[in-house]
Structures are given as structure tokens and as C-alpha cells.
C-alpha atoms as a PDB file:
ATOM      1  CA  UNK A   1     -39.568  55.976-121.059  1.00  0.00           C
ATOM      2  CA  UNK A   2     -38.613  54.697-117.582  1.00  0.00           C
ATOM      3  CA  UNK A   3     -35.181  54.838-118.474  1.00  0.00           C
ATOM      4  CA  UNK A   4     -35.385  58.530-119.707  1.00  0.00           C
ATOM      5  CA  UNK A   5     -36.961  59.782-116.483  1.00  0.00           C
ATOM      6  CA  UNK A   6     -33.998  57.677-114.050  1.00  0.00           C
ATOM      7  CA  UNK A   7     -31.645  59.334-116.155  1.00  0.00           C
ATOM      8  CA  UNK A   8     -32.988  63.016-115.854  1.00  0.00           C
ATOM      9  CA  UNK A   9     -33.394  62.130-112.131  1.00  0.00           C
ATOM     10  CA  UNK A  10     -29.992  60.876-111.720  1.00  0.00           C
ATOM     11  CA  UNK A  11     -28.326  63.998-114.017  1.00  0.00           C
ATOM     12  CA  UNK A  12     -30.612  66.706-114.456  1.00  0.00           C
ATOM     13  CA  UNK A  13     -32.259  67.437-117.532  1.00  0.00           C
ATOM     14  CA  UNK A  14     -30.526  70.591-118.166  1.00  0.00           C
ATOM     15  CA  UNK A  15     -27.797  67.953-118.692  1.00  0.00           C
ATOM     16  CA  UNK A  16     -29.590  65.281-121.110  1.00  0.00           C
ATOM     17  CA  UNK A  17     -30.922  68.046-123.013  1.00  0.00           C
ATOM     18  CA  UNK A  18     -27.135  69.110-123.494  1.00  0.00           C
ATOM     19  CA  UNK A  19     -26.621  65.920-123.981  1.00  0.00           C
ATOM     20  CA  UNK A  20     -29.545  65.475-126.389  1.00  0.00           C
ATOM     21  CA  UNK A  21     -28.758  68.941-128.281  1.00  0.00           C
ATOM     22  CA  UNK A  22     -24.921  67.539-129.210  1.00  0.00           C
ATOM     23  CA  UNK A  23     -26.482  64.284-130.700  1.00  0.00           C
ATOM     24  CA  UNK A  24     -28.677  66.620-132.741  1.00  0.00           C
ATOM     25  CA  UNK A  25     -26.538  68.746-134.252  1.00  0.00           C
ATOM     26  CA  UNK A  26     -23.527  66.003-134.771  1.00  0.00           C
ATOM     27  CA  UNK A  27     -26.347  63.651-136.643  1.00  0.00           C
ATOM     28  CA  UNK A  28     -27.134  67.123-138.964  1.00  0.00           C
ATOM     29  CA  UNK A  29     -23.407  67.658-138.920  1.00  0.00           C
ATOM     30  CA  UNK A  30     -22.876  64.113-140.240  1.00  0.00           C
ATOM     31  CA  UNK A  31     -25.909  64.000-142.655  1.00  0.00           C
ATOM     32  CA  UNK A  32     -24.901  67.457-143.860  1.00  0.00           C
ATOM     33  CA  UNK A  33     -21.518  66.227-145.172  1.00  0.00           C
ATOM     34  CA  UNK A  34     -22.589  62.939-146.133  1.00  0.00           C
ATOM     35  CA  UNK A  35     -25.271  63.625-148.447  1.00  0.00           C
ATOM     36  CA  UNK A  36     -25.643  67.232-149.228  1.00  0.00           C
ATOM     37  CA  UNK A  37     -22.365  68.293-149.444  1.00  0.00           C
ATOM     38  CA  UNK A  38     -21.458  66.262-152.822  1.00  0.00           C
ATOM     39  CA  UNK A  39     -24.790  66.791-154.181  1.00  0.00           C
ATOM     40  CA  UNK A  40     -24.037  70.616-153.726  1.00  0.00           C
ATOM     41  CA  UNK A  41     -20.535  70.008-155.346  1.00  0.00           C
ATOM     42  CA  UNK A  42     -22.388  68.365-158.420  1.00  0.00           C
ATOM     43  CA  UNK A  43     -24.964  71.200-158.668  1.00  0.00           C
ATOM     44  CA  UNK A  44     -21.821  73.657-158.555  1.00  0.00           C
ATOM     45  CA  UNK A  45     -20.398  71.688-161.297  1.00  0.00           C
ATOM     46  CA  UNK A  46     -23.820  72.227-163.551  1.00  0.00           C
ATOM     47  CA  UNK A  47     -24.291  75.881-162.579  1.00  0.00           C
ATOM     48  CA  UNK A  48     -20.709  76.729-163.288  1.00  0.00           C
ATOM     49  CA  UNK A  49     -21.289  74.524-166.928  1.00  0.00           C
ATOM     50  CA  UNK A  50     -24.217  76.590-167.600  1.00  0.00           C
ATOM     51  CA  UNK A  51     -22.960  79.934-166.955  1.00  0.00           C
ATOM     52  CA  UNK A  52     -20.422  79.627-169.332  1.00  0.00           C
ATOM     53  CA  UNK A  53     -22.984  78.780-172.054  1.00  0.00           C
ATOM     54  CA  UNK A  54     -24.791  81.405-170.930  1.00  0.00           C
ATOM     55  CA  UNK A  55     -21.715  83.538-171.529  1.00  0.00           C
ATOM     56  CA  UNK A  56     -20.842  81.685-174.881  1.00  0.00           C
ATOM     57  CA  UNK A  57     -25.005  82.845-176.002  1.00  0.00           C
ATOM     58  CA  UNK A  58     -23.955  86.080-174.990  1.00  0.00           C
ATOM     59  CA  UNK A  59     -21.222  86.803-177.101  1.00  0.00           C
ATOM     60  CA  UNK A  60     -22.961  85.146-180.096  1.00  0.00           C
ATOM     61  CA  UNK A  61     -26.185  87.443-179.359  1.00  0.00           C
ATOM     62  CA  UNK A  62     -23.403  90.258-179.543  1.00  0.00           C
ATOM     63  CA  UNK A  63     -21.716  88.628-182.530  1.00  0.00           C
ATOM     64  CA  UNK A  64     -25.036  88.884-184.529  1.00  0.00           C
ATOM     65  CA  UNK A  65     -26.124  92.178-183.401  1.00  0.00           C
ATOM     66  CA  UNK A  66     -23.178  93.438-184.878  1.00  0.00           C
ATOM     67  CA  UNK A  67     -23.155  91.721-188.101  1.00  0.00           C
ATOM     68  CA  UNK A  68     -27.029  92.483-188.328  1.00  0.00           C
ATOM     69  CA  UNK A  69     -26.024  96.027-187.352  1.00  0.00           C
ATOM     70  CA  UNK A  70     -23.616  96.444-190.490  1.00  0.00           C
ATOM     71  CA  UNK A  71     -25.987  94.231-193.110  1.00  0.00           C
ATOM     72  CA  UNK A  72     -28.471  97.301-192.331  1.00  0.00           C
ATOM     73  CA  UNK A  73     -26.156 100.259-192.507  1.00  0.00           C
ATOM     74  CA  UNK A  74     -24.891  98.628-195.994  1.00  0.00           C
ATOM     75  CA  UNK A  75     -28.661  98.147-196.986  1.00  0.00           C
ATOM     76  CA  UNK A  76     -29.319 101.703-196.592  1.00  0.00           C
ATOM     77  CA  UNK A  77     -26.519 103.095-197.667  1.00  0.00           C
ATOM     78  CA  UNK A  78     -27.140 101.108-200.904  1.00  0.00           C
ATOM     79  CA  UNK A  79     -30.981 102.172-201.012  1.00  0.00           C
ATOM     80  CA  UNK A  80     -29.271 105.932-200.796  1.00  0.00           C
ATOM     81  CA  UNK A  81     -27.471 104.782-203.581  1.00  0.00           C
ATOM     82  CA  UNK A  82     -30.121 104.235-205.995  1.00  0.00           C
ATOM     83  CA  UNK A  83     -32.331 106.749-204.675  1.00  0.00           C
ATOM     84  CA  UNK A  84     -29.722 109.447-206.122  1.00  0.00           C
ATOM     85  CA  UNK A  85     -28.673 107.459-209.341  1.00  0.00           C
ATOM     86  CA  UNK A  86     -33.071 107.252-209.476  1.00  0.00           C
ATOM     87  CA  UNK A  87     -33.043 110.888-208.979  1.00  0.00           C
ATOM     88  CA  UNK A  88     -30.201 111.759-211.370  1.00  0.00           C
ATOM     89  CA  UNK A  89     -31.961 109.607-214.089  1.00  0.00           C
ATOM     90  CA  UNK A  90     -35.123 111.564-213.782  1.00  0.00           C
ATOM     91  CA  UNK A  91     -33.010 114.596-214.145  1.00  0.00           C
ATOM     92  CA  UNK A  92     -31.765 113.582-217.556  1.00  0.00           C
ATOM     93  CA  UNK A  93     -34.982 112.169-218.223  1.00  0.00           C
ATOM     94  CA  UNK A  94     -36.856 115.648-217.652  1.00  0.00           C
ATOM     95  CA  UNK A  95     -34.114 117.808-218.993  1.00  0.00           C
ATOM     96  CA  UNK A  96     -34.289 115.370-222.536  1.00  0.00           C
ATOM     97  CA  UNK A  97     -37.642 115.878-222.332  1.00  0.00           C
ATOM     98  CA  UNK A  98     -37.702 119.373-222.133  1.00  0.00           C
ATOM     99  CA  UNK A  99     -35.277 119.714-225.403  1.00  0.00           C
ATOM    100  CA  UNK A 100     -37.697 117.678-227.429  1.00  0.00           C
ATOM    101  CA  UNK A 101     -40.524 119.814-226.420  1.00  0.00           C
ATOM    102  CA  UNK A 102     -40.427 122.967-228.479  1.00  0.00           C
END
């Protein structure tokens, strides 16, 4: 601590703060590129991984709709189907029946 105070005596502190400062930001500097800069390049790697399976999801999700989308309109159009060969049926039906009736 002795040391500390000759040397702000003998430069001023605005000059060992400067001084102080420019260790401060080279050790972040240093630590920064060191240690957080690959582990940011690894999480790129995952997040750019998992947007494209995101993506892949996507187009399957779109995939089904589709399919799911026909599988109904052929459903109904078949249910259309037998509703008018149902109602046709009970046409003949009722128009037999009406023959035999007298």
C-alpha cells in the first residue's frame, strides 16, 4: 500500500488510474477472447444446428397439414357421395313402394 501511494505521489493518480484503466480493459480484452469467444463460436454452432431442425419441423408440420388437408376433402367428398346414392335409394325405395300400394 506504501508502494501505491509513492507511486501516485511520484506520477499523479490521474496517471495510475490511466494506467490502472488500460490493465483493466486489456485483462477483459484478453479473457474475452480467450474464453468466451470459442464458447460463443460453439453456441453459434448449436443454434445454427437447431434452427435448421426447426426449419426441417416446419416443413414436415406443412407436409402433414397438407396431406391431412386432402384426406378430409376426400372424406367428405366421399360422405357426399353416399349421402346422394342414400338419397337416390330412398327414392326408388318410396317410388316402389308407392306402385305396390294401390
Amino acid at each position: 500500500m506504501d508502494n501505491l501511494s509513492n507511486i501516485i505521489g511520484q506520477y499523479g493518480f490521474p496517471i495510475v488510474a490511466a494506467v490502472g484503466m488500460g490493465y483493466f480493459i486489456y485483462y477483459v480484452w484478453k479473457w474475452v477472447t480467450t474464453d468466451v469467444k470459442p464458447i460463443l463460436g460453439q453456441a453459434t454452432g448449436t443454434v445454427i444446428g437447431l434452427i435448421d431442425r426447426i426449419r426441417m419441423l416446419d416443413n414436415d408440420l406443412i407436409r402433414l397439414n397438407q396431406k391431412l388437408t386432402v384426406v378430409l376433402q376426400l372424406r367428405e367428398q366421399e360422405l357426399q357421395d353416399l349421402r346422394a346414392k342414400n338419397h337416390k335409394l330412398e327414392r326408388q325405395i318410396d317410388a316402389k313402394n308407392d306402385k305396390e300400394e294401390p
